[in-house]
PDB file of N, CA and C in Angstrom:
ATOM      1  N   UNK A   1     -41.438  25.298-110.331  1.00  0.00           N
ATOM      2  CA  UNK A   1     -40.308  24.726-109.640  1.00  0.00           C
ATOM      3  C   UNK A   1     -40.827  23.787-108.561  1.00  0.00           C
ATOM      4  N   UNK A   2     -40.440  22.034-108.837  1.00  0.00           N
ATOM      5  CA  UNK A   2     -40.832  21.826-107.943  1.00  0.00           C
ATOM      6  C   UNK A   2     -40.302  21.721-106.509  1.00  0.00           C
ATOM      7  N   UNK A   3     -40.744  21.895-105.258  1.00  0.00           N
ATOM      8  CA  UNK A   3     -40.366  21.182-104.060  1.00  0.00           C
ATOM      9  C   UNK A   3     -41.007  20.262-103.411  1.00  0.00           C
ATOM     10  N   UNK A   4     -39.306  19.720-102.659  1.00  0.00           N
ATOM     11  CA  UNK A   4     -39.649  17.874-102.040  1.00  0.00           C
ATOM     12  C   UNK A   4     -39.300  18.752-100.751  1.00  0.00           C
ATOM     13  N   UNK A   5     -40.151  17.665-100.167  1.00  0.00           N
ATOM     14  CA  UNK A   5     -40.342  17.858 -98.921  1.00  0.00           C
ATOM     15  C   UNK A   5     -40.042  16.549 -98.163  1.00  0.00           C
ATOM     16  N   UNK A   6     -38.629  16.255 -96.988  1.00  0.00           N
ATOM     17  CA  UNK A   6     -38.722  15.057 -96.286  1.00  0.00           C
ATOM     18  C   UNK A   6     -38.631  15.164 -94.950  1.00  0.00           C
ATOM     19  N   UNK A   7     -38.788  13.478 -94.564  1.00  0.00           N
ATOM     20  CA  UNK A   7     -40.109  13.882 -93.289  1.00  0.00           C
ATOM     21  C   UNK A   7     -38.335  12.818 -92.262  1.00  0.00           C
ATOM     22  N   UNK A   8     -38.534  13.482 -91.067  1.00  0.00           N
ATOM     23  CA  UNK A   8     -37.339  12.791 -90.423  1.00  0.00           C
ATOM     24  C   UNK A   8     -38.257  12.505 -88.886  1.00  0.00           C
ATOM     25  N   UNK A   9     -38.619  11.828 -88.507  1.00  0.00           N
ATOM     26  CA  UNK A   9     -39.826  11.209 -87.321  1.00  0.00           C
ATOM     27  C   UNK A   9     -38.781   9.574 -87.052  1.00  0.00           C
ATOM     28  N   UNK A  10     -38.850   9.277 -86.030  1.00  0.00           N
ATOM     29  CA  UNK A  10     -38.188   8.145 -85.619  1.00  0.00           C
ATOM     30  C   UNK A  10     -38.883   7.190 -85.470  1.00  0.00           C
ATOM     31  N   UNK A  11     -40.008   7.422 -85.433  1.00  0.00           N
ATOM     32  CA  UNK A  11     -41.118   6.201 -84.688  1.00  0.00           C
ATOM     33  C   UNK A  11     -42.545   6.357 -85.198  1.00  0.00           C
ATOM     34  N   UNK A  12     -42.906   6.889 -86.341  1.00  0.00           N
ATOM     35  CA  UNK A  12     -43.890   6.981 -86.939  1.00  0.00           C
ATOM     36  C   UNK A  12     -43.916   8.293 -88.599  1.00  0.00           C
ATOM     37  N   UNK A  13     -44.666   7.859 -89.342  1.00  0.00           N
ATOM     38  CA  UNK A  13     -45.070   9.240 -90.027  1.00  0.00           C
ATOM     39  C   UNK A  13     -45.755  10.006 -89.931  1.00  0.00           C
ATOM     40  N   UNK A  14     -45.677  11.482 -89.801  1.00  0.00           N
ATOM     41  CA  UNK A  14     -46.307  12.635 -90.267  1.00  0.00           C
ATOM     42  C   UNK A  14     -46.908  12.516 -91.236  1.00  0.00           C
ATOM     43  N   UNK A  15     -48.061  13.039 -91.522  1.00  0.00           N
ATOM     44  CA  UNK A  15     -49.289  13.144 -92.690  1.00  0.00           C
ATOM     45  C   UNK A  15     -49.130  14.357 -92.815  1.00  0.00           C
ATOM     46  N   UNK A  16     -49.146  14.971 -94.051  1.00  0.00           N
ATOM     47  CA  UNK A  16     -49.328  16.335 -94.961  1.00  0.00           C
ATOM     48  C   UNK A  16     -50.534  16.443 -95.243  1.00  0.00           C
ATOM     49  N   UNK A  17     -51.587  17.771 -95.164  1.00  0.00           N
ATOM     50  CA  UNK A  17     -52.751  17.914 -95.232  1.00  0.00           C
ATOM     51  C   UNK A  17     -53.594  17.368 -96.651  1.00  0.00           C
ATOM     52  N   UNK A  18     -52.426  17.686 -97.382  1.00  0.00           N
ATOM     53  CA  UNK A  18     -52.476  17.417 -98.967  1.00  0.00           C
ATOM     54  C   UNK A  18     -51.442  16.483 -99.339  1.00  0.00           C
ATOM     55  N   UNK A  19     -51.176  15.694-100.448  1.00  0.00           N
ATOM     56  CA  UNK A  19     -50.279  15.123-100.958  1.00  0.00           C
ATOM     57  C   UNK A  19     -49.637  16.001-101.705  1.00  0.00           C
ATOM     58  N   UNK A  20     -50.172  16.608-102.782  1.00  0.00           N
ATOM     59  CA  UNK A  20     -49.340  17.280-103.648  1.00  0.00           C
ATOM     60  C   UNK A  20     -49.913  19.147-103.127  1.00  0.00           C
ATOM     61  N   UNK A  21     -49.070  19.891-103.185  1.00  0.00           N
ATOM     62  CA  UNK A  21     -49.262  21.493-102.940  1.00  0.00           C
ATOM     63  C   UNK A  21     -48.775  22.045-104.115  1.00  0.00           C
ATOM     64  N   UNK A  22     -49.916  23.228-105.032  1.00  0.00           N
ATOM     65  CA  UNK A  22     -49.562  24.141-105.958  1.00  0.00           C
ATOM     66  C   UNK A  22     -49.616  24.936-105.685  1.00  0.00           C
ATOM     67  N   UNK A  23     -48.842  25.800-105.992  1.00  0.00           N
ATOM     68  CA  UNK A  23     -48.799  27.475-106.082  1.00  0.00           C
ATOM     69  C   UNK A  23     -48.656  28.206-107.202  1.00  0.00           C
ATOM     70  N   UNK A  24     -48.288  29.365-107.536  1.00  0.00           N
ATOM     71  CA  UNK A  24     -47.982  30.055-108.782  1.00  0.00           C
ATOM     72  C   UNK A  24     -48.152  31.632-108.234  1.00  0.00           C
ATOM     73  N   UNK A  25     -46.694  32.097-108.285  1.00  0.00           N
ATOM     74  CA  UNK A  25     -46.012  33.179-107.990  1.00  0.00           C
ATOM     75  C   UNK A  25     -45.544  33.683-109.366  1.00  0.00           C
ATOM     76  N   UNK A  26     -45.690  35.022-109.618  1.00  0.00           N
ATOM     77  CA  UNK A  26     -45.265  35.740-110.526  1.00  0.00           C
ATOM     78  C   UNK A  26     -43.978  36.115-110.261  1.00  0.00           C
ATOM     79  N   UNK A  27     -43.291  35.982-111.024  1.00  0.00           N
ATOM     80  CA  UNK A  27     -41.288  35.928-110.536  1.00  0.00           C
ATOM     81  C   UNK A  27     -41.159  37.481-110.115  1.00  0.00           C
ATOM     82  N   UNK A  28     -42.329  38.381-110.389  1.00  0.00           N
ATOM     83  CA  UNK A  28     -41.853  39.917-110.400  1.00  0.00           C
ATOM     84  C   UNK A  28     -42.367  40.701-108.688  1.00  0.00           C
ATOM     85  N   UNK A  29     -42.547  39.470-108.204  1.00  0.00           N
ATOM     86  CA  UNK A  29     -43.443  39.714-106.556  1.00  0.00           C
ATOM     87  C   UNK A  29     -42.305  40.040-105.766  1.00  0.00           C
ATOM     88  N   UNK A  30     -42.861  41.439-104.939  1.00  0.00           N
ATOM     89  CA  UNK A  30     -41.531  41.791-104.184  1.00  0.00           C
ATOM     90  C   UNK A  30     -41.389  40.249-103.113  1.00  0.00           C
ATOM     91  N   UNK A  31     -40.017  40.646-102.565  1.00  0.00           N
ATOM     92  CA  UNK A  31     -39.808  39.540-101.112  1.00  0.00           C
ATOM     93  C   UNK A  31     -40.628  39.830-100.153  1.00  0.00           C
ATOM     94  N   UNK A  32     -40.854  38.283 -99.317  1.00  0.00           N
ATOM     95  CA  UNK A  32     -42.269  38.292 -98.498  1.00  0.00           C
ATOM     96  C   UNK A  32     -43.085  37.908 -98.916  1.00  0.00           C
ATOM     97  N   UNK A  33     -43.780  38.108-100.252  1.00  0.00           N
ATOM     98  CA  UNK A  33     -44.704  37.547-100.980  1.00  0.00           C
ATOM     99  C   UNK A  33     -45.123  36.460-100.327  1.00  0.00           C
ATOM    100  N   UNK A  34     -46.198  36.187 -99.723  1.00  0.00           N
ATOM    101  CA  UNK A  34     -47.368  34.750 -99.522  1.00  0.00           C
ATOM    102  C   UNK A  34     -46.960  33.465-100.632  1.00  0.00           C
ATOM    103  N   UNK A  35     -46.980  32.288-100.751  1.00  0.00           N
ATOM    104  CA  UNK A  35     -47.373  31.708-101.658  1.00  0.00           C
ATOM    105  C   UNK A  35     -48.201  30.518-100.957  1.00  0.00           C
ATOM    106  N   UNK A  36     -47.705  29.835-100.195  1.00  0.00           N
ATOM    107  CA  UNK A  36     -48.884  28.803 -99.752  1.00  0.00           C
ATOM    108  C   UNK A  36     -48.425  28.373 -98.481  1.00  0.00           C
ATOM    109  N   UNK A  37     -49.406  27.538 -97.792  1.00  0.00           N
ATOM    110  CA  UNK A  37     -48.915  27.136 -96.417  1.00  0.00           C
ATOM    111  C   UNK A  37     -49.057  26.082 -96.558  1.00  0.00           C
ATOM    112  N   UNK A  38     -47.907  25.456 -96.134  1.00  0.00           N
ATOM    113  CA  UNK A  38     -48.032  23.755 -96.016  1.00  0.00           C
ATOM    114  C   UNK A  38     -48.657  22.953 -94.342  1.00  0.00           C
ATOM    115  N   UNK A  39     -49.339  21.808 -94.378  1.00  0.00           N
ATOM    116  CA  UNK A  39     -49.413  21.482 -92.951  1.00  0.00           C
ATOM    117  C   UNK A  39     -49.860  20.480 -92.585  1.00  0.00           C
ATOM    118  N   UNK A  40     -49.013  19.468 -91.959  1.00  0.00           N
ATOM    119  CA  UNK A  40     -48.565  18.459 -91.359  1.00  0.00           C
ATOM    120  C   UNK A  40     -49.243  18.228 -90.033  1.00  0.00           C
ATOM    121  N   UNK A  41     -49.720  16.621 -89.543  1.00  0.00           N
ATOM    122  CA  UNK A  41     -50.180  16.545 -88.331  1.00  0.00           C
ATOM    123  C   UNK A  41     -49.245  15.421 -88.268  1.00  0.00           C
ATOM    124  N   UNK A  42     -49.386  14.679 -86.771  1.00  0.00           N
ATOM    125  CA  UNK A  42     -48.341  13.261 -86.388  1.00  0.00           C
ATOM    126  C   UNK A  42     -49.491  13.434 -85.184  1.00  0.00           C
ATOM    127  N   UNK A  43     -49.566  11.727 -85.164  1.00  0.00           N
ATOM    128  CA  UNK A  43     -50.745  11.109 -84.409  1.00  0.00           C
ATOM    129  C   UNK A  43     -49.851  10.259 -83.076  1.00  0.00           C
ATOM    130  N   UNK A  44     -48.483  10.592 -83.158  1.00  0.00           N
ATOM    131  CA  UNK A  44     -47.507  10.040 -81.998  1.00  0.00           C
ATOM    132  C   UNK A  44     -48.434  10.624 -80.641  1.00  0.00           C
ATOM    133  N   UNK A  45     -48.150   9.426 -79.702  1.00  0.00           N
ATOM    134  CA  UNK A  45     -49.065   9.601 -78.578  1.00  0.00           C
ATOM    135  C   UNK A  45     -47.932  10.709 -77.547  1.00  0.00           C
ATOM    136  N   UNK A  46     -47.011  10.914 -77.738  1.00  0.00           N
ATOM    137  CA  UNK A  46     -45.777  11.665 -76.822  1.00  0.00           C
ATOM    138  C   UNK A  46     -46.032  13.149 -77.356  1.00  0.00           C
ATOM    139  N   UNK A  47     -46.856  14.091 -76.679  1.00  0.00           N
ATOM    140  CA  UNK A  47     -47.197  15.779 -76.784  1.00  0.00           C
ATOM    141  C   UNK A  47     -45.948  16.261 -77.949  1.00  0.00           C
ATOM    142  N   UNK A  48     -44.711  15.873 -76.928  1.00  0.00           N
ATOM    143  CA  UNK A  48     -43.593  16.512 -77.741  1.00  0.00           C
ATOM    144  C   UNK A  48     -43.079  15.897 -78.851  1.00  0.00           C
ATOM    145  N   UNK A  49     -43.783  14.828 -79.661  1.00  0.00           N
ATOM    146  CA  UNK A  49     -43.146  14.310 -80.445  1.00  0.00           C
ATOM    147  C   UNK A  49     -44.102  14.541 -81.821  1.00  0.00           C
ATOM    148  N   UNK A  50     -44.958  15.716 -81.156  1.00  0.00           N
ATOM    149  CA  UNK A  50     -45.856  15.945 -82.305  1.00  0.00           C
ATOM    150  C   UNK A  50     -45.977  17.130 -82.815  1.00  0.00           C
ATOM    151  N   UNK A  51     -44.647  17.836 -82.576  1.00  0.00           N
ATOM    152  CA  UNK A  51     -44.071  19.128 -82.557  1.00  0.00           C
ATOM    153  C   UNK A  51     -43.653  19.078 -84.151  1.00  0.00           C
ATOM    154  N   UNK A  52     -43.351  19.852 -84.982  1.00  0.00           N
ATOM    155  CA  UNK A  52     -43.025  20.208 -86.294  1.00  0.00           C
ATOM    156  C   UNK A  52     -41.821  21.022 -86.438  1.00  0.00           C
ATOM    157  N   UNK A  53     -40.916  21.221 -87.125  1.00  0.00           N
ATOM    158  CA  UNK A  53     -40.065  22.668 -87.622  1.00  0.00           C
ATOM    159  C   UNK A  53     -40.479  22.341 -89.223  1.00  0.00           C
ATOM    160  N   UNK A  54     -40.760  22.678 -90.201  1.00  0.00           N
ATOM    161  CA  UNK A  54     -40.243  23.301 -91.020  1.00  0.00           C
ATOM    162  C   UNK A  54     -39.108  23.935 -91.692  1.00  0.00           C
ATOM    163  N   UNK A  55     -38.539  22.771 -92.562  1.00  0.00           N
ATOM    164  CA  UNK A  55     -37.377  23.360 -93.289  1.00  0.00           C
ATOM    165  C   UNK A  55     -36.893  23.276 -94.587  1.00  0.00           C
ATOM    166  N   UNK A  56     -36.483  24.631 -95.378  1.00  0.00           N
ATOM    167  CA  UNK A  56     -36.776  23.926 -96.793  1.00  0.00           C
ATOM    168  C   UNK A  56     -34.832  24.364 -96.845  1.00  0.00           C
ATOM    169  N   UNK A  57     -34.205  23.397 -97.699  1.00  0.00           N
ATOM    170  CA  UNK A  57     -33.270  23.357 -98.312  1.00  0.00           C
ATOM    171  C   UNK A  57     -33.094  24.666 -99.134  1.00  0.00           C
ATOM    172  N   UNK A  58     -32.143  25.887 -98.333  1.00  0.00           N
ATOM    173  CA  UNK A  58     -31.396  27.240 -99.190  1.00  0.00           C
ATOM    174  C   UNK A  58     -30.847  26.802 -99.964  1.00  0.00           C
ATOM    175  N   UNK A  59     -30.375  26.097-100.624  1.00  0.00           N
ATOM    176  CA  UNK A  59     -29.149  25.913-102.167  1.00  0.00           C
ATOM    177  C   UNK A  59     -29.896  26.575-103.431  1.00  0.00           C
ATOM    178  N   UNK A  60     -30.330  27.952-103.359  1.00  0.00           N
ATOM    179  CA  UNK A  60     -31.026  28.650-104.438  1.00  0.00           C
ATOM    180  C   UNK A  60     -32.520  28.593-104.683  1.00  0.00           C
ATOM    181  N   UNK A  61     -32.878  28.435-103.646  1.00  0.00           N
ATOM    182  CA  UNK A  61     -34.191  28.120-103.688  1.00  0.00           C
ATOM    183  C   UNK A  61     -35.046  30.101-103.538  1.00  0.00           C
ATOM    184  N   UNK A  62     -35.350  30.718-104.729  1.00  0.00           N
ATOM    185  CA  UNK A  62     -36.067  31.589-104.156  1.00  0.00           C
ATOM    186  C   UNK A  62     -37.263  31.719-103.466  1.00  0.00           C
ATOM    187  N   UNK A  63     -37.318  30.767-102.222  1.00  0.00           N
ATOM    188  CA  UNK A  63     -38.513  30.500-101.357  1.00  0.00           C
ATOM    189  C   UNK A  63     -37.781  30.570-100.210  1.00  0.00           C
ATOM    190  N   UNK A  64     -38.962  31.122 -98.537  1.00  0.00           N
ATOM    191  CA  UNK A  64     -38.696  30.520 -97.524  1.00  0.00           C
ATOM    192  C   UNK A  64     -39.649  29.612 -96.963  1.00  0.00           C
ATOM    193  N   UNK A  65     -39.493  29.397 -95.645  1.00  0.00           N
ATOM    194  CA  UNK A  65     -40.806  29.016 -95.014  1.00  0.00           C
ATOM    195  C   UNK A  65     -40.589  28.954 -93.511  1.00  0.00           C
ATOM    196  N   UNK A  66     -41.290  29.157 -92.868  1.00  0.00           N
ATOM    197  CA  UNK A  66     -41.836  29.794 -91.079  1.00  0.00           C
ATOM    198  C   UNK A  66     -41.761  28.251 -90.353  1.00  0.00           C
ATOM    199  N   UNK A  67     -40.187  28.268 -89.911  1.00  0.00           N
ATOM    200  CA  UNK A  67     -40.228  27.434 -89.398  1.00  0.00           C
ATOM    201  C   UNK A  67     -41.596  26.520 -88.351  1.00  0.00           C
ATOM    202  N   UNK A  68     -42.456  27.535 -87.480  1.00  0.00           N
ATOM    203  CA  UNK A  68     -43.083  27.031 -86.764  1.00  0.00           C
ATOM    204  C   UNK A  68     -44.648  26.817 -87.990  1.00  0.00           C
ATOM    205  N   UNK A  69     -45.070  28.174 -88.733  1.00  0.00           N
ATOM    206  CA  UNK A  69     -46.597  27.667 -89.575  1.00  0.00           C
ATOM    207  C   UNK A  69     -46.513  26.586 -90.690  1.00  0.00           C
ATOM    208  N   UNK A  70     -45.388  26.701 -91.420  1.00  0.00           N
ATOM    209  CA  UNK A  70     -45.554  26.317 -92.612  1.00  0.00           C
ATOM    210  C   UNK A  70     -45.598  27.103 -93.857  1.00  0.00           C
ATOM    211  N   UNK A  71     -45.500  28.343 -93.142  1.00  0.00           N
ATOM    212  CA  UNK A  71     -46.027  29.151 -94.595  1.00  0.00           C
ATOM    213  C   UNK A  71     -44.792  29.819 -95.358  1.00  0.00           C
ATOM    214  N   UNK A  72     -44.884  29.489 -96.498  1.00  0.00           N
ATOM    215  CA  UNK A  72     -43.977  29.404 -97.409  1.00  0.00           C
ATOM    216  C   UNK A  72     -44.398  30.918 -98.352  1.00  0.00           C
ATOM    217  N   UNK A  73     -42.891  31.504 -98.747  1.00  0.00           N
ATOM    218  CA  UNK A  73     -43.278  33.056 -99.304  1.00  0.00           C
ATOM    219  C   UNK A  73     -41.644  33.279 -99.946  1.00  0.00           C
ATOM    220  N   UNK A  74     -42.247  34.262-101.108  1.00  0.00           N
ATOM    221  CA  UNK A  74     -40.645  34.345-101.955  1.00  0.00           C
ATOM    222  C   UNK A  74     -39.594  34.884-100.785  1.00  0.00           C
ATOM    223  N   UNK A  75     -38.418  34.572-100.794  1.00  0.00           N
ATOM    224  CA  UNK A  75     -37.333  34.991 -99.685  1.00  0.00           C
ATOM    225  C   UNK A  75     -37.140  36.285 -99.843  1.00  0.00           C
ATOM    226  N   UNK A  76     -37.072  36.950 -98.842  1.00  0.00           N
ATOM    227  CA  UNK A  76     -36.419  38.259 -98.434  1.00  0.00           C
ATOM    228  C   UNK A  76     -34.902  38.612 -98.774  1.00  0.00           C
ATOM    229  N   UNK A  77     -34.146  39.463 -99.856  1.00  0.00           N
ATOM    230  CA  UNK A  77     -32.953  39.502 -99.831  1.00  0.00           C
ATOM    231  C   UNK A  77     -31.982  40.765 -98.577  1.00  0.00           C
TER     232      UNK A  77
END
């Protein structure tokens, strides 16, 4: 399944550590399950503008992810 990931910055882009991220989760993994961590830097010269959230689109997505790490894991019901 894939996921997109978009970037909302006003005054520059964020770089992703990687371009493309794989994983592979066995559908039978309890919730919580690990699957990968994603992670982003921004070279904006303003401290606070180089701050991150993390957010992935709920519309059925059996994934979450940690707003502040990145780290992405099957959702908790």
């Amino acid at each position: 399944m894939p996921i997109t990931i978009y970037l909302d910055d006003a005054n520059d882009s964020p770089r992703f550590a990687y371009t493309t991220y794989n994983a592979t989760v066995a559908e039978n993994k309890p919730a919580g399950t690990f699957v990968k961590t994603v992670q982003a830097t921004d070279t904006d010269q303003q401290p606070g503008n180089r701050e991150f959230i993390y957010e992935m689109d709920d519309s059925g997505m059996p994934f979450t992810i940690d707003a502040q790490s990145g780290r992405i894991s099957t959702k908790r019901e």
